[in-house]
Protein backbone atom coordinates (compact mmCIF):
# COMPACT_ATOMS: atom_id res chain seq x y z
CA UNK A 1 0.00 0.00 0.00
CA UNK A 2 1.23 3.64 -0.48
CA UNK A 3 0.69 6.83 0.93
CA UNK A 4 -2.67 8.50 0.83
CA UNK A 5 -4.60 12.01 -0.92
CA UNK A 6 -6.92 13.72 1.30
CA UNK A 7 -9.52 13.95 -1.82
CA UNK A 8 -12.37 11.87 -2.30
CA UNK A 9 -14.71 11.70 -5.40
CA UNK A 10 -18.73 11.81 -5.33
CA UNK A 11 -17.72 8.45 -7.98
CA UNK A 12 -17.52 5.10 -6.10
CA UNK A 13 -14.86 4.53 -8.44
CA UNK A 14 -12.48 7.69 -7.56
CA UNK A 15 -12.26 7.90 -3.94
CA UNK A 16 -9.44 8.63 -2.67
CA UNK A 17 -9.03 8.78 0.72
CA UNK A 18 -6.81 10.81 3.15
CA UNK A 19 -6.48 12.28 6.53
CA UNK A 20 -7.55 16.49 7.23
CA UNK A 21 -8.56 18.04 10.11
CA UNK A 22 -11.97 17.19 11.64
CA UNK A 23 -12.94 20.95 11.69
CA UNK A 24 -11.68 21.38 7.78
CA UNK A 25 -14.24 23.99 6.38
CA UNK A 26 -16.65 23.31 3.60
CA UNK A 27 -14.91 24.90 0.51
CA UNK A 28 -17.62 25.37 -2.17
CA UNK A 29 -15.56 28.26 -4.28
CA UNK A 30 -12.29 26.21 -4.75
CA UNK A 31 -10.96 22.79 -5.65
CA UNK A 32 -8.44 22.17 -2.71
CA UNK A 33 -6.29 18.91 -2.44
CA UNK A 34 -4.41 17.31 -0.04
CA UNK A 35 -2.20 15.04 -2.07
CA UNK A 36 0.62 12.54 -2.29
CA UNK A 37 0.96 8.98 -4.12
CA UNK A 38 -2.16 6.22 -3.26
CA UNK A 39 -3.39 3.78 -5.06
CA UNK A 40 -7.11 4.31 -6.89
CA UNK A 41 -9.65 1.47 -6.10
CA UNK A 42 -12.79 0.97 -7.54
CA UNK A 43 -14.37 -0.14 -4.46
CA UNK A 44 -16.65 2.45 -2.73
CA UNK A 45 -16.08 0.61 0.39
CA UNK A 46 -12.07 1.03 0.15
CA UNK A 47 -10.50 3.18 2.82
CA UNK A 48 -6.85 4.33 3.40
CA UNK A 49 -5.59 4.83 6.70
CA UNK A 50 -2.32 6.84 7.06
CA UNK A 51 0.19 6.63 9.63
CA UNK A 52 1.50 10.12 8.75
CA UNK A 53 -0.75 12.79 8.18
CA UNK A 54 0.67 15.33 5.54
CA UNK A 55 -1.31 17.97 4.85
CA UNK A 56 -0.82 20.10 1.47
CA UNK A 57 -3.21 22.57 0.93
CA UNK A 58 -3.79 23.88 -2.29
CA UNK A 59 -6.58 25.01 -4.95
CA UNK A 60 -6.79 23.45 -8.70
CA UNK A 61 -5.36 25.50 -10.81
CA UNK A 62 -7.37 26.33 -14.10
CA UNK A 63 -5.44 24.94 -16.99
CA UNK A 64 -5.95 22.52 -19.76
CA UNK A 65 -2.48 20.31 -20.48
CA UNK A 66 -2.28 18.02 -23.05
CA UNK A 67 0.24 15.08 -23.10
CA UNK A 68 1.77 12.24 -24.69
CA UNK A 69 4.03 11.21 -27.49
CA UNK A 70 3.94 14.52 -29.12
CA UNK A 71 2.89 16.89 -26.65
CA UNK A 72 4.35 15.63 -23.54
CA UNK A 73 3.62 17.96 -21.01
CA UNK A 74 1.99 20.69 -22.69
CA UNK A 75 1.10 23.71 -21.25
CA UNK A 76 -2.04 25.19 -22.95
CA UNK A 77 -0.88 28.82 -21.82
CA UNK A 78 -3.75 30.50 -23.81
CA UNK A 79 -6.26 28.01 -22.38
CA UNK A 80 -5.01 29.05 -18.62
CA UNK A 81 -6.83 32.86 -19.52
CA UNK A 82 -9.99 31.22 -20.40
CA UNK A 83 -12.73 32.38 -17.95
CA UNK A 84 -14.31 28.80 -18.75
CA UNK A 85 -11.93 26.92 -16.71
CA UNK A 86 -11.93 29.28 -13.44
CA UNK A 87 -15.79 28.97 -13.35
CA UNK A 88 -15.54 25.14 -13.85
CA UNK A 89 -13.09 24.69 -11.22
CA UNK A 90 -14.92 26.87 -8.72
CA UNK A 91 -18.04 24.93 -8.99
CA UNK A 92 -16.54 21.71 -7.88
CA UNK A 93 -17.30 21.52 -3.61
CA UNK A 94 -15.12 19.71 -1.37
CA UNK A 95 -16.81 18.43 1.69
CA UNK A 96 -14.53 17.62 4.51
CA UNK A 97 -15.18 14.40 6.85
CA UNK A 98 -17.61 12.79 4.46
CA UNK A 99 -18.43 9.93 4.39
CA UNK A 100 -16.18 9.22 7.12
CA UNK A 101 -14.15 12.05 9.55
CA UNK A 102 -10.84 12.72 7.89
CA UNK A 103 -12.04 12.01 4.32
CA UNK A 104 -12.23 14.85 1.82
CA UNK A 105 -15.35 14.49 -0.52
CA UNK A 106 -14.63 15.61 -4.17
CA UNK A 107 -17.97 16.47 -5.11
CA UNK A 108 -18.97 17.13 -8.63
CA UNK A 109 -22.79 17.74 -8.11
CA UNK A 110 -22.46 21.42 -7.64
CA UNK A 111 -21.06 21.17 -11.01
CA UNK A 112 -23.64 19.97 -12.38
CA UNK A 113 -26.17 22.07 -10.79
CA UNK A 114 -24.10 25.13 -12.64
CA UNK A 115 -26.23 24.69 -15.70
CA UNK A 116 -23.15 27.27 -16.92
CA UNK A 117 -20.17 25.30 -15.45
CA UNK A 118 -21.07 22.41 -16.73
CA UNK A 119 -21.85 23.52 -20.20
CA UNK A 120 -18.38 24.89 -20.13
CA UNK A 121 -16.82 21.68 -18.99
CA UNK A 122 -18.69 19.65 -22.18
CA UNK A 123 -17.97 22.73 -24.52
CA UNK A 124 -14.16 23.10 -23.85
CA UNK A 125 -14.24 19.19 -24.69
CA UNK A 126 -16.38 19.62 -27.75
CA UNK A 127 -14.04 22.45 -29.23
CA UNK A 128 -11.10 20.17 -29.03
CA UNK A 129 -12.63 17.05 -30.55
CA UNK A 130 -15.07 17.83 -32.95
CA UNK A 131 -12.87 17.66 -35.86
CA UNK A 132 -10.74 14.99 -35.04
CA UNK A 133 -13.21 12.27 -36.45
CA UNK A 134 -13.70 10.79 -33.55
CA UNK A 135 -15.70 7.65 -33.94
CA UNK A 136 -15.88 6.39 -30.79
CA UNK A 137 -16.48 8.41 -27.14
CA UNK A 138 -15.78 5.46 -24.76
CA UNK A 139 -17.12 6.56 -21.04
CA UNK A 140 -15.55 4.94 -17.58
CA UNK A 141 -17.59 3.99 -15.42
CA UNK A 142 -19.30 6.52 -13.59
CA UNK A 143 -18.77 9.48 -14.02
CA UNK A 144 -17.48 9.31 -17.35
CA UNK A 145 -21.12 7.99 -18.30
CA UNK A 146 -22.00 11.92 -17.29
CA UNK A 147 -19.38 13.49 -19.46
CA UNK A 148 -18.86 11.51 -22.55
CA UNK A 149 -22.90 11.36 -24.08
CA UNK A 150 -23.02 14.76 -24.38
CA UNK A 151 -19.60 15.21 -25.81
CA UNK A 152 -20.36 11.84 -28.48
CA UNK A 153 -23.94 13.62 -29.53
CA UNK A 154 -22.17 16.86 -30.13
CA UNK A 155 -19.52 15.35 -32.48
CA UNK A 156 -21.43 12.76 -33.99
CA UNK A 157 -19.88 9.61 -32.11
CA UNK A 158 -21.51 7.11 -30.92
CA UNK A 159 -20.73 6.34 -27.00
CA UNK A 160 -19.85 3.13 -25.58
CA UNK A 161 -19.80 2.51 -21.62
CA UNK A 162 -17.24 0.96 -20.06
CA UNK A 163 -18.43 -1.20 -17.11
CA UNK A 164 -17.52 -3.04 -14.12
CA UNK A 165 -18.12 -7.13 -13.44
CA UNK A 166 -21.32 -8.28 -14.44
CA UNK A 167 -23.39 -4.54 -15.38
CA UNK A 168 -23.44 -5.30 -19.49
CA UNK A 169 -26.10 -7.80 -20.04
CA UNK A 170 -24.53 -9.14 -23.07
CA UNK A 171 -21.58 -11.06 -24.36
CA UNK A 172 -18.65 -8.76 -23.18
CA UNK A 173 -14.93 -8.62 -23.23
CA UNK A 174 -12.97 -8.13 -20.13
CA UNK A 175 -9.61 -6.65 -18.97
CA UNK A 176 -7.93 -6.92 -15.56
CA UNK A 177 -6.48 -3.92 -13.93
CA UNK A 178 -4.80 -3.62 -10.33
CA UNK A 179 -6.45 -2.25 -7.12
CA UNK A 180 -4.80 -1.73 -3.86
CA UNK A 181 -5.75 -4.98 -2.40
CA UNK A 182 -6.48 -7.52 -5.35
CA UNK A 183 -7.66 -6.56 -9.09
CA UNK A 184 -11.16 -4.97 -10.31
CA UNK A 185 -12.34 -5.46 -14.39
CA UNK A 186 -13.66 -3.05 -16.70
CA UNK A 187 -15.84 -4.88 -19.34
CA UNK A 188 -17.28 -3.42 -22.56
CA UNK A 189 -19.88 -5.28 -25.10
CA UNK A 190 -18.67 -6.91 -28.10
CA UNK A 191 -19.45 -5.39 -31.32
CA UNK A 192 -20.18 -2.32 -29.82
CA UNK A 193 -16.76 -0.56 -30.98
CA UNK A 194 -14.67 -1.54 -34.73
CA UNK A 195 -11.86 -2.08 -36.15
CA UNK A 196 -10.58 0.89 -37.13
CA UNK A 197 -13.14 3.23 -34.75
CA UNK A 198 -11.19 5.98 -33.57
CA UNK A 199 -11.63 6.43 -29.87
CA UNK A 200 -11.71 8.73 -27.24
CA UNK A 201 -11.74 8.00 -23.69
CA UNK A 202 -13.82 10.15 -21.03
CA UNK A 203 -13.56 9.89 -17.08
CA UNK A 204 -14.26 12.47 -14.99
CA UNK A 205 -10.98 12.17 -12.76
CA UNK A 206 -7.18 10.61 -13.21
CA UNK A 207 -5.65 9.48 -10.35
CA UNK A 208 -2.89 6.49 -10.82
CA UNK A 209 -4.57 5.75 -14.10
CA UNK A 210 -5.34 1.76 -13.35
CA UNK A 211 -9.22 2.17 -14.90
CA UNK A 212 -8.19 4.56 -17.80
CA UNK A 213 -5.36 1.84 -18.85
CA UNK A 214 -7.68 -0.63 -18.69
CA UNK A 215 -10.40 1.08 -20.85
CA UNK A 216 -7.48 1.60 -23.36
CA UNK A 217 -6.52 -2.31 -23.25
CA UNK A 218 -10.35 -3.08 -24.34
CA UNK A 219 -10.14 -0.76 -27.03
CA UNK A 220 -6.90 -1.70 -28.63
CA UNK A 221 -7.54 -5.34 -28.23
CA UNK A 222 -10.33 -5.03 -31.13
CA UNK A 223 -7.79 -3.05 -33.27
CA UNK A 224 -9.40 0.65 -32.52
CA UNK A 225 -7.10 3.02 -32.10
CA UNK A 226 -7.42 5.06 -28.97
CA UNK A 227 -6.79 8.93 -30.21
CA UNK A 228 -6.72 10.12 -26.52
CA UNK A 229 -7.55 10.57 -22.78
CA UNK A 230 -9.49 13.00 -21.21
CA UNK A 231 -10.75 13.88 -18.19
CA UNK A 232 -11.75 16.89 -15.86
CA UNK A 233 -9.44 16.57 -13.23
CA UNK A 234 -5.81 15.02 -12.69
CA UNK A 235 -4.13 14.78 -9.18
CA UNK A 236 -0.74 14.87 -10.78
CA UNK A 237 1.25 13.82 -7.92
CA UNK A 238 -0.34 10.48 -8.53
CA UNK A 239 1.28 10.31 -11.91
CA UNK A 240 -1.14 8.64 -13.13
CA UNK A 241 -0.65 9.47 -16.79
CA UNK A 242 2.89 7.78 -16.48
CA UNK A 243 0.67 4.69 -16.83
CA UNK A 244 -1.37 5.59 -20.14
CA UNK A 245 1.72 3.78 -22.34
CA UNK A 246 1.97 6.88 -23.80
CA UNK A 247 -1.42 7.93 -25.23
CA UNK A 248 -1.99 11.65 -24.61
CA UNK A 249 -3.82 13.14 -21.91
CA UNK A 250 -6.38 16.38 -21.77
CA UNK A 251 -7.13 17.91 -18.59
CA UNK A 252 -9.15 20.80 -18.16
CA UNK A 253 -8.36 21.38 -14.31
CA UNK A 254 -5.02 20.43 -12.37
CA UNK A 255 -3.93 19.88 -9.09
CA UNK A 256 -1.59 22.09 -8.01
């Protein structure tokens, strides 16, 4: 087991849990994280207990980064004076000692209440995809099941979920990826994504970047090429994209 980040998502799939101070104030303006290297389980029951509090303070900053082969890296300078990303980033809560004390809950529902926030967050998306001929918007599940129909409508894709054990009723493929304690699978139908389908995957948070590898593995394994990642959030310090075997990454909002 590693260390821990004092962030947890409103996903079963992305919490991460840390230690913070019981009397940590409710922070609905700002993204703040608490971070340093843990693993990312898919189990909503999954808690971290740290022998060594650290605490690290600090809000998202507003940027959208691109990286891989390519663009490794890459600093979207122009995109860091967008007024799009500062509102999307301020509407994301974090609610301290929920659901446990000493657990910081990442909570993406005020984000989604901002009827404005949120159209920024599948906008920003849309302008960067919409003429790549993107064939395929592949969603992980949850929250990427929020983020990626709108996006696939909006650039004429069709959008395929990717699920956990035993949620696709029919025949599926499946790939193994590690958790903390033991391994998880993400499954997705067969037929529902070609040879030759250019993909994009959606999630609404990177952490280590075990469920986004694994949604990549599915894709390549019937011969579609993945064009690349994106998500909302990344906790960097996680280094999570060092695991993405070098498909890029888009972020709209970073840790700091």
């Amino acid at each position: 087991m590693q260390s821990g980040v004092g962030v947890c998502c409103s996903s079963s799939s992305n919490w991460l849990f840390g230690l913070a101070p019981a009397a940590a104030p409710l922070l609905p303006s700002s993204l703040t994280t608490i971070s340093f290297p843990i693993s990312k389980s898919s189990s909503s029951s999954s808690l971290i207990t740290l022998s060594t509090p650290l605490l690290i303070a600090s809000p998202l900053r507003s940027i959208a980064s691109a990286s891989g082969s390519s663009q490794l890296n890459e600093m979207a300078s122009d995109d860091a004076q967008d007024p799009r990303l500062q509102r999307i980033s301020s509407a994301i809560r974090v609610i301290p000692d929920f659901p446990k004390p000493g657990i910081m809950f990442q909570d993406i529902t005020t984000l989604l209440l901002d009827t404005k926030a949120f159209k920024d967050t599948i906008d920003l998306f849309v302008e960067r995809y919409r003429d790549q001929n993107i064939s395929v918007v592949a969603g992980v599940e949850a929250r990427g099941f929020i983020f990626g129909p709108p996006i696939a409508l909006a650039i004429g894709a069709k959008f395929v979920p990717m699920r956990k054990p035993n949620k696709l009723p029919g025949e599926v493929i499946s790939e193994e990826y590690s958790l903390e304690y033991g391994t998880d699978k993400m499954e997705m139908h067969v037929g529902a994504v070609q040879r030759g389908d250019r993909a994009l995957v959606i999630d609404d948070l990177i952490a280590t970047g075990g469920t986004l590898c694994a949604a990549i593995k599915l894709l390549e394994r019937v011969q579609a090429q993945v064009v690349e990642c994106a998500c909302v959030i990344e906790l960097p310090e996680l280094k999570g994209r060092d695991k993405l075997t070098g498909k890029p990454l888009f972020v709209l909002v970073k840790g700091a």
